[in-house]
Protein backbone atom coordinates (compact mmCIF):
# COMPACT_ATOMS: atom_id res chain seq x y z
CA UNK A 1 -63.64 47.54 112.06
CA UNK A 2 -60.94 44.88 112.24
CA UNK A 3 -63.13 42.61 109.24
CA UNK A 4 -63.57 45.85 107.38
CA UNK A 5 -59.62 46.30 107.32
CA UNK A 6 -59.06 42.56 106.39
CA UNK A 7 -61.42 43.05 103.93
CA UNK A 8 -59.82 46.10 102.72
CA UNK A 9 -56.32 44.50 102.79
CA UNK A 10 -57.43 41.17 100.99
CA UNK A 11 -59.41 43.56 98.09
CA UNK A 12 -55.69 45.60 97.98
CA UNK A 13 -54.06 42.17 97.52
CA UNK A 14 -56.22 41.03 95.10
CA UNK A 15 -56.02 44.07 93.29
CA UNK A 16 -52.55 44.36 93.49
CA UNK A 17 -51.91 39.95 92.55
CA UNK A 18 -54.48 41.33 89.26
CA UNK A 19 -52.49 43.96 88.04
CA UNK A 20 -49.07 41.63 88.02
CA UNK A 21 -51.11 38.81 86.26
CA UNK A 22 -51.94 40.85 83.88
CA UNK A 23 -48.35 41.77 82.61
CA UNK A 24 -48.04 40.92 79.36
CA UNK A 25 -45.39 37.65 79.35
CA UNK A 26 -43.06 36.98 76.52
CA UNK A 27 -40.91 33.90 76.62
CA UNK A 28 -37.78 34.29 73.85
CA UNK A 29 -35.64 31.00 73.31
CA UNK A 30 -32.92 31.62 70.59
CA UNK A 31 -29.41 29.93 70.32
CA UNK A 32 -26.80 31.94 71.40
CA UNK A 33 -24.31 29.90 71.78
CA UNK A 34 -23.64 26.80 69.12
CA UNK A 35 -23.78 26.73 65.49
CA UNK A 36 -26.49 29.48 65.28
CA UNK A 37 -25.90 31.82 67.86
CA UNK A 38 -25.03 34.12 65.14
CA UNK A 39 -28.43 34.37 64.60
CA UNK A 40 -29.89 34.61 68.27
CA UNK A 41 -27.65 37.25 69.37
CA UNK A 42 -28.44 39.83 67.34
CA UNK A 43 -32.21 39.14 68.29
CA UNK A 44 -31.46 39.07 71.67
CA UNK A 45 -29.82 42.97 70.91
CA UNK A 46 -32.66 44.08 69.30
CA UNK A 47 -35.01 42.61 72.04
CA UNK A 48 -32.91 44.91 74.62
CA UNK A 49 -34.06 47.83 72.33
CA UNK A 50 -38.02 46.84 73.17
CA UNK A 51 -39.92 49.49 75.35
CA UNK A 52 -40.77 48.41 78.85
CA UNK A 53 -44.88 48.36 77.86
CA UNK A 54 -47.34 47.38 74.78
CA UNK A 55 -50.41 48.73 74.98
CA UNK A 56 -50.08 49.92 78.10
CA UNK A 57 -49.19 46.64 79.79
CA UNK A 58 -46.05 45.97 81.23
CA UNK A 59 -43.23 43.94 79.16
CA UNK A 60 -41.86 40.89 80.85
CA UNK A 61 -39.45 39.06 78.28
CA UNK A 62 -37.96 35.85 79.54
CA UNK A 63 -34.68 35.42 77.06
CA UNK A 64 -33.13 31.53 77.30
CA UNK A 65 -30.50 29.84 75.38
CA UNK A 66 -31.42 27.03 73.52
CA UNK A 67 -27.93 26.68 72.27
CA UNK A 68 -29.04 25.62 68.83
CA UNK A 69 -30.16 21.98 70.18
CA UNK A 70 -33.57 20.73 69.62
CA UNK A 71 -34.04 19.30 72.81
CA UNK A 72 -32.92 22.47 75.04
CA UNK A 73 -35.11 24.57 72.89
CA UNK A 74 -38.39 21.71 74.11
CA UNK A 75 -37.29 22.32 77.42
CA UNK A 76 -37.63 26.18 77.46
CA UNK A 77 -40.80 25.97 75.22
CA UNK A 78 -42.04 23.75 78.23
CA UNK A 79 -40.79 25.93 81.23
CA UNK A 80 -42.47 28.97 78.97
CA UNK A 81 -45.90 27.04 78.93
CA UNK A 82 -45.95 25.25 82.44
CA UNK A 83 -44.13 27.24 84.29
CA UNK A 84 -44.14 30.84 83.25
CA UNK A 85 -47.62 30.80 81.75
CA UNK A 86 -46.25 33.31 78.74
CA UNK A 87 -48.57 34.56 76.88
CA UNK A 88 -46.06 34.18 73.80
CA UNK A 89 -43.14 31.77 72.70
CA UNK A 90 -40.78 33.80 70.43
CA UNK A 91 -38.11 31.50 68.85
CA UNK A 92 -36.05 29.57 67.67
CA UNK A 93 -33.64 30.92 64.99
CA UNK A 94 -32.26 27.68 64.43
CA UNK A 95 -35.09 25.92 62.15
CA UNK A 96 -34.80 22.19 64.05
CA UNK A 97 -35.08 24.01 66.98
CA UNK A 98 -38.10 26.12 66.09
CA UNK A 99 -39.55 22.60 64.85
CA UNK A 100 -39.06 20.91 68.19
CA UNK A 101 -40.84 24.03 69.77
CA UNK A 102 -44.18 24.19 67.37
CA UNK A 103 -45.08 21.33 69.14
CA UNK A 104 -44.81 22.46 72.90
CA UNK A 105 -46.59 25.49 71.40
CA UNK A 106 -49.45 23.60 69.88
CA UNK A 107 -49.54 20.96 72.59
CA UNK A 108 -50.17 23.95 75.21
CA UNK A 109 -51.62 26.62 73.15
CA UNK A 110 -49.89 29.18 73.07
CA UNK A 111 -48.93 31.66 70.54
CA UNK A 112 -45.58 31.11 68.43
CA UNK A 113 -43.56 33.30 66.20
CA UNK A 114 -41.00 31.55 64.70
CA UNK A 115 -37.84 33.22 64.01
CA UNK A 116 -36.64 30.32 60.75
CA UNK A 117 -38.47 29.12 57.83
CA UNK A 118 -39.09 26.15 59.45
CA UNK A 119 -41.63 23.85 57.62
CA UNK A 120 -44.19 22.02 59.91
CA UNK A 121 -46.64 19.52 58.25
CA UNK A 122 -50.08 20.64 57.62
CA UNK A 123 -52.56 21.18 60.38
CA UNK A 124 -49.45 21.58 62.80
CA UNK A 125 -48.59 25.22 62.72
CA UNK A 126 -51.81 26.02 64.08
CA UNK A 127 -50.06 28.05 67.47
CA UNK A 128 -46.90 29.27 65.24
CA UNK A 129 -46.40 32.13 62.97
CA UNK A 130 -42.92 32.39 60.81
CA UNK A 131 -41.21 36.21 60.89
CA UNK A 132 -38.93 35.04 58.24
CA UNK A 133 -40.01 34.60 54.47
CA UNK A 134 -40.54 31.10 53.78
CA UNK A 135 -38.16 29.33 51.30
CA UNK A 136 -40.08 28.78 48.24
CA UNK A 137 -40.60 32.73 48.51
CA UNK A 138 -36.95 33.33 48.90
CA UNK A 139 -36.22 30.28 46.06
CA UNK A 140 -38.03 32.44 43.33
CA UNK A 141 -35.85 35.55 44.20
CA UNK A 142 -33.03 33.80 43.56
CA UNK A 143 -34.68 31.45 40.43
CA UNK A 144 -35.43 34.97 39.26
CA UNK A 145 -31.57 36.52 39.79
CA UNK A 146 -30.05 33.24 38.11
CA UNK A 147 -32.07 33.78 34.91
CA UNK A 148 -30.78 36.98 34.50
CA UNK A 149 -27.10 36.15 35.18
CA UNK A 150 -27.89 32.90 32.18
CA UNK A 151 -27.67 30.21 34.41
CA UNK A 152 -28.60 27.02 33.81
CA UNK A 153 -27.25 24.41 36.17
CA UNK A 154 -26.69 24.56 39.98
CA UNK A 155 -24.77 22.94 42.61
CA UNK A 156 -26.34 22.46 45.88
CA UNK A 157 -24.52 22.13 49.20
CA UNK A 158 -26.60 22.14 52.37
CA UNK A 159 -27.38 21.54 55.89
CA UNK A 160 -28.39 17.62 56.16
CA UNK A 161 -31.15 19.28 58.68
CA UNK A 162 -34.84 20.58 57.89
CA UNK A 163 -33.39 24.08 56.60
CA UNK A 164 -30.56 22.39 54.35
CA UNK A 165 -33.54 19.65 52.81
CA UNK A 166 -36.47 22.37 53.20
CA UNK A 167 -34.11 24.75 50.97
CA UNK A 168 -33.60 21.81 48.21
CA UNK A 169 -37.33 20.69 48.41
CA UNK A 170 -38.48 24.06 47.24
CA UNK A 171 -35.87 25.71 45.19
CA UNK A 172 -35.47 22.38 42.83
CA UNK A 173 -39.11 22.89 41.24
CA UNK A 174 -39.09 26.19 40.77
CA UNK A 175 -35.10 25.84 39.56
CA UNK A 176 -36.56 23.27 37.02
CA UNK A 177 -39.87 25.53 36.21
CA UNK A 178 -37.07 28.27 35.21
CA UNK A 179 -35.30 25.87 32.85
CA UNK A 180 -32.56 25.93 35.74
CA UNK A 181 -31.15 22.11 36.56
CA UNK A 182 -29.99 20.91 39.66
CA UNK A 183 -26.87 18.59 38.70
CA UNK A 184 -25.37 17.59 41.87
CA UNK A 185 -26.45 17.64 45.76
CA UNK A 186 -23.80 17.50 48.80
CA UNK A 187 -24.85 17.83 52.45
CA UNK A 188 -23.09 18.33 55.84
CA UNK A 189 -23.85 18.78 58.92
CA UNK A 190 -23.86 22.21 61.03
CA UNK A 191 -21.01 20.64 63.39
CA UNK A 192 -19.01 19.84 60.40
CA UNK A 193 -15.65 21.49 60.31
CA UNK A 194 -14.94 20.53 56.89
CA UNK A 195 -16.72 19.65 53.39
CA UNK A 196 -13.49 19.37 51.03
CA UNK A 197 -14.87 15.55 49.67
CA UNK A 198 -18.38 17.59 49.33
CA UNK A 199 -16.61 20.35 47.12
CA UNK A 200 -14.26 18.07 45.09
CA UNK A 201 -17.49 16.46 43.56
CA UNK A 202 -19.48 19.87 43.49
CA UNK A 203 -16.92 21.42 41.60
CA UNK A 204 -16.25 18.29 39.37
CA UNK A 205 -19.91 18.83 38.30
CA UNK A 206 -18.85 22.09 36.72
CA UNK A 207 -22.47 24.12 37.03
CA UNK A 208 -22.59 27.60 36.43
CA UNK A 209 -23.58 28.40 39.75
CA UNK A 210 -23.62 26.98 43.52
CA UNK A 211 -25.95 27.54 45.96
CA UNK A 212 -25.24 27.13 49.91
CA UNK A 213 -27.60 26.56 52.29
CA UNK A 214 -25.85 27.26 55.59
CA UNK A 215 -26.27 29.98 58.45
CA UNK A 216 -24.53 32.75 59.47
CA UNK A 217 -20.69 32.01 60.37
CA UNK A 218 -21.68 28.93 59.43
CA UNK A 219 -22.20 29.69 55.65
CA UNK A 220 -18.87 30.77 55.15
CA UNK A 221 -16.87 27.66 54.99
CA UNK A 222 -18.92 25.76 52.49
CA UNK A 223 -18.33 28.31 50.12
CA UNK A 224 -14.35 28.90 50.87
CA UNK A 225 -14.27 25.13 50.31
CA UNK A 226 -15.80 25.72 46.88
CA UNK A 227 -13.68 28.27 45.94
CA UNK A 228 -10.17 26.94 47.01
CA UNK A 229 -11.43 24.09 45.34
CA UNK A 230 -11.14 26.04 41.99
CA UNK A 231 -14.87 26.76 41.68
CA UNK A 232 -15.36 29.96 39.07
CA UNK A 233 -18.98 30.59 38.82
CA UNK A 234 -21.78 32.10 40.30
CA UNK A 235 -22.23 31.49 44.60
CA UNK A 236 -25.67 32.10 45.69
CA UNK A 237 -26.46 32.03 49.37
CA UNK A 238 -29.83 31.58 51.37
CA UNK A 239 -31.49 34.50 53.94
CA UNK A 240 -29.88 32.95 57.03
CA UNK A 241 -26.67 33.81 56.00
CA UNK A 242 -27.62 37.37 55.44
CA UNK A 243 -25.49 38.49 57.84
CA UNK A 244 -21.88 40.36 58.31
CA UNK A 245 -20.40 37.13 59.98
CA UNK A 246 -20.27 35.45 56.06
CA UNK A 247 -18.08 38.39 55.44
CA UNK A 248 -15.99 38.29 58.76
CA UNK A 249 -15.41 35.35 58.12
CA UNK A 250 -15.19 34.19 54.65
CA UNK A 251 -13.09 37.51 54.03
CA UNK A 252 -11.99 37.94 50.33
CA UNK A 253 -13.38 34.20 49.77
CA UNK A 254 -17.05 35.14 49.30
CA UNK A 255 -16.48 38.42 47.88
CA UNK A 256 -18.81 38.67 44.74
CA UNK A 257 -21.62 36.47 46.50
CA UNK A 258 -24.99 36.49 46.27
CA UNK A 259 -27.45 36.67 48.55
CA UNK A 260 -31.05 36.40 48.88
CA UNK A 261 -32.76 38.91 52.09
CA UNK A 262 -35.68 40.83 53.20
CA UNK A 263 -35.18 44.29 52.63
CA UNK A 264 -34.05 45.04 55.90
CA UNK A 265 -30.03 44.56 55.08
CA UNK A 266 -29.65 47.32 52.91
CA UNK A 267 -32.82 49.61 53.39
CA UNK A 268 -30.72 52.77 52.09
CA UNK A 269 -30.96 51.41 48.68
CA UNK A 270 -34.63 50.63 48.83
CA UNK A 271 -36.31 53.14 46.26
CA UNK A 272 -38.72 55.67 48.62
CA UNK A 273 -42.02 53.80 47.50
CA UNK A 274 -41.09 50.82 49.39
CA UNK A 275 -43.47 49.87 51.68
CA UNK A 276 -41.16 48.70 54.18
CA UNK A 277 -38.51 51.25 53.63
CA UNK A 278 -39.47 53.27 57.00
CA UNK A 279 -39.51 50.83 58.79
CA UNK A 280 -36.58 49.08 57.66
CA UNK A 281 -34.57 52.63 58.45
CA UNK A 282 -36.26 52.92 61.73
CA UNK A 283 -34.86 49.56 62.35
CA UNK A 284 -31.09 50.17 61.09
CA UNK A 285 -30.65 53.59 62.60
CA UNK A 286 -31.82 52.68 66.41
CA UNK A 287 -29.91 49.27 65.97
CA UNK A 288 -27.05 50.68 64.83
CA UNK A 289 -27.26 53.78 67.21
CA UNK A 290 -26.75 51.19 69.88
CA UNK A 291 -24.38 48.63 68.39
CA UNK A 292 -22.36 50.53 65.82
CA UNK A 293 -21.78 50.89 62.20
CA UNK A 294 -22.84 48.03 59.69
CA UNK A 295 -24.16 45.54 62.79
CA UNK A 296 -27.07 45.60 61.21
CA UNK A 297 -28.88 42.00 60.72
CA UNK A 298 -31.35 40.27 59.32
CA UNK A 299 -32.44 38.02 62.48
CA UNK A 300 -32.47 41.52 64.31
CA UNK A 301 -35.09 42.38 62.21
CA UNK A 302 -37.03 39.82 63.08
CA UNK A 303 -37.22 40.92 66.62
CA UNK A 304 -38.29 44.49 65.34
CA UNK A 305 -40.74 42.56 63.36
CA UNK A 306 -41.95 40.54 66.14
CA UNK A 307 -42.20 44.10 68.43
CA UNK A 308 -44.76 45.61 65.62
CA UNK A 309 -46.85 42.10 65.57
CA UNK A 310 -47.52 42.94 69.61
CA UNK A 311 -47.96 46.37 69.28
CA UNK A 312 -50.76 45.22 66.61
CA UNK A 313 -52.62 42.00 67.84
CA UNK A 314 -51.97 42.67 71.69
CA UNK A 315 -54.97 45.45 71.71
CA UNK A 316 -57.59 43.56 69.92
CA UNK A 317 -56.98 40.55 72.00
CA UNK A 318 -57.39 42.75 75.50
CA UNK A 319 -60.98 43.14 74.00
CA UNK A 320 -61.58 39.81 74.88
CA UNK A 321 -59.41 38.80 77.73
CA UNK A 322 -56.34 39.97 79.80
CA UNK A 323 -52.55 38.66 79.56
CA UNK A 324 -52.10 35.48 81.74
CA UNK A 325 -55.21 33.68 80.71
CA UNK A 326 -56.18 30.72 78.43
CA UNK A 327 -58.51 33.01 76.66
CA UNK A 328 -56.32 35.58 75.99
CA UNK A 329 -53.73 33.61 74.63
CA UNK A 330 -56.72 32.33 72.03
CA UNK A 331 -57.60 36.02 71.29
CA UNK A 332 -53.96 36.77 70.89
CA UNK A 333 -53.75 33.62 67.97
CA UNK A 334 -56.83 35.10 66.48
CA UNK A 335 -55.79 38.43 66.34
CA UNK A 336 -52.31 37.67 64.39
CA UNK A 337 -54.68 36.15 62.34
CA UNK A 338 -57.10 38.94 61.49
CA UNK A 339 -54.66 41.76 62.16
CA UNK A 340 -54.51 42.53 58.15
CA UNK A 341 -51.99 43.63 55.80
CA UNK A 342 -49.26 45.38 58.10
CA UNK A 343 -45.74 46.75 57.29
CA UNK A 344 -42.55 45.00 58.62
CA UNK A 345 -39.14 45.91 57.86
CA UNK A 346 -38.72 42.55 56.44
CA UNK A 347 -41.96 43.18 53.80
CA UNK A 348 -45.51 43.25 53.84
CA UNK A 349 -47.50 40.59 55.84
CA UNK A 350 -50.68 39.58 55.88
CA UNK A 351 -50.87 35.67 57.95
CA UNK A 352 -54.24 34.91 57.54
CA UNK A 353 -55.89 31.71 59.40
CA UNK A 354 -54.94 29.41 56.57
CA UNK A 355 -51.40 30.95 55.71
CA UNK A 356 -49.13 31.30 58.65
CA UNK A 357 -46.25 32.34 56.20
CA UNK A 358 -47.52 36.05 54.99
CA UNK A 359 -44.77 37.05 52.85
CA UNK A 360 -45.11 36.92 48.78
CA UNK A 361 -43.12 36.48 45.93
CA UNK A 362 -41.89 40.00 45.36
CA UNK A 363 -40.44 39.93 49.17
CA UNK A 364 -37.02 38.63 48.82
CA UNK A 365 -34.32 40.95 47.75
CA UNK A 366 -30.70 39.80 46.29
CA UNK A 367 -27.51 41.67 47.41
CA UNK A 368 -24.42 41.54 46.35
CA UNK A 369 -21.17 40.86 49.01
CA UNK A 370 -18.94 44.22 47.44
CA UNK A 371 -15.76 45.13 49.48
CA UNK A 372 -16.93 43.45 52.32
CA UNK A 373 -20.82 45.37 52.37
CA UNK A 374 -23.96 44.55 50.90
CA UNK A 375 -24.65 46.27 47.45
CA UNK A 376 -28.57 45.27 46.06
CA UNK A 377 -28.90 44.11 42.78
């Protein structure tokens, strides 16, 4: 009788050691402090909003800060794979740091949605998935608006990291393609306090438009530089600075400013065939429910994004394998893979096994900075 009990117990234990293995791990690493954390925090809001189960497995979401440094962000991405055994990395916002990470990601395979265009050479992105649109998608939206407003030549003034270059690297061709002419390039860094020499020489260059490639609180000093520098034209700024801290802090400065997005920033003025206007409402009324009026943001919508993706790919991959294993973190690649053409508040996706970017042309939206909201063109 005494075996039979031991027995017993040690079948309970296993039983019981099974169930908690099989809780579906998510490990998060977004800056929220640095020169991004206006990025990571809102995710990290919206992440507070997720349910406590996907498909009928228990949520565990590790959130660390990364503190928009390359090397901090390796060092969670490791502690997520070696340690923690997620069954998901989800991160960075900061595109360097998202970089850094692919490679932890690939190196231990597991599953990566990357919260920043970042740009990964080919055959590397194999483990990592980008929420945002990708640059060249988000270049022709705004290629597209500056035809339409006449211009011809552009100013560019961006980060000195991947984002800042990735930005000029795609938006030049299809700028040129457009009969558009890029006639002078400044850079600074995201620590920089300052680019007055940058905006002397910008502005010297007299083009009919600028465009900034900064991130959120971060984007607004580039461009007050530009204008107390005298600078009348056009400003254009990219999707990571999609977000109310431009206006916060740039205040009457970037009034007039335009911006590419997803159309999750202003969903309200989405006409009702939009495919991703439910969703983008959904999103904006239970964020905003929480948070308050107008603290709506793009990065937040990534983490809504991200919650759909799971809610998606987690139940074909639990045909082949439970959370906590190898395999299933295989299956759970695959299935973002095959998953199809699915709504997201930020567009419709469709990542397929050779395109781990999804979005199209048509994704990107412009709005307008109008008394301190977003207006869509």
């Amino acid at each position: 009788m005494k075996i039979v009990k031991t027995l017993l117990a040690t079948a309970a234990a296993v039983l019981v050691a099974g169930v908690a293995h099989a809780d579906l791990t998510i490990g998060v690493s977004l800056p929220l402090t640095g020169p991004a954390s206006g990025l990571g925090i809102p995710m990290k809001n919206q992440l507070a909003l997720w349910p406590q189960t996907v498909a009928g497995e228990k949520l565990k979401v590790i959130v660390l800060d990364d503190a928009t440094d390359p090397t901090n962000g390796v060092k969670n991405a490791r502690r997520f794979v070696t340690e923690d055994k997620v069954d998901l990395i989800l991160g960075s916002a900061a595109t360097p740091v998202a970089i850094a990470m692919a490679e932890v990601a690939a190196e231990g395979q597991t599953p990566q949605l990357i919260a920043s265009p970042a740009q990964l050479p080919p055959g590397k992105d194999t483990w990592s998935f980008r929420l945002p649109q990708s640059n060249a998608v988000m270049s022709h939206a705004v290629v597209e608006h500056m035809k339409k407003q006449g211009v011809k030549t552009v100013g560019f003034l961006g980060y000195t990291d991947a984002y800042g270059e990735g930005w000029l690297k795609d938006f030049t061709p299809i700028a040129e393609k457009a009969g558009i002419k890029v006639v002078a390039t400044e850079r600074f860094a995201r620590t920089d306090t300052s680019v007055t020499a940058q905006a002397l020489k910008l502005v010297s260059a007299n083009p009919d438009a600028m465009l900034i490639v900064a991130s959120g609180s971060g984007a607004a000093m580039p461009e007050m530089a530009v204008v107390e520098r005298g600078f009348k034209g056009k400003i254009y700024q990219t999707h990571a600075a999609a977000t109310k801290d431009l206006m916060r802090v740039g205040g009457k400065a970037v009034e007039g400013t335009y911006v590419v997005s997803g159309p999750v920033i202003a969903p309200e003025q989405l006409p009702e065939s939009h495919p991703s206007k439910k969703l983008a409402m959904d999103f904006v009324q239970k964020y905003e429910k929480v948070y308050g009026a107008g603290s709506r943001n793009q990065f937040a919508g990534h983490s809504y994004d991200a919650l759909i993706v799971l809610e998606k790919a987690v139940p074909l991959a639990m045909k082949k394998a439970k959370p906590g294993t190898k395999e299933f973190r295989i299956a759970l690649r695959d299935a973002i893979e095959t998953m199809g053409r699915t709504n997201f508040a930020h567009g419709v996706m469709n990542w397929t096994k050779d395109d781990h970017w999804g979005y199209t042309n048509e994704t990107g939206v412009i709005v307008k900075v109008v008394n301190g909201d977003w207006k869509m063109e």
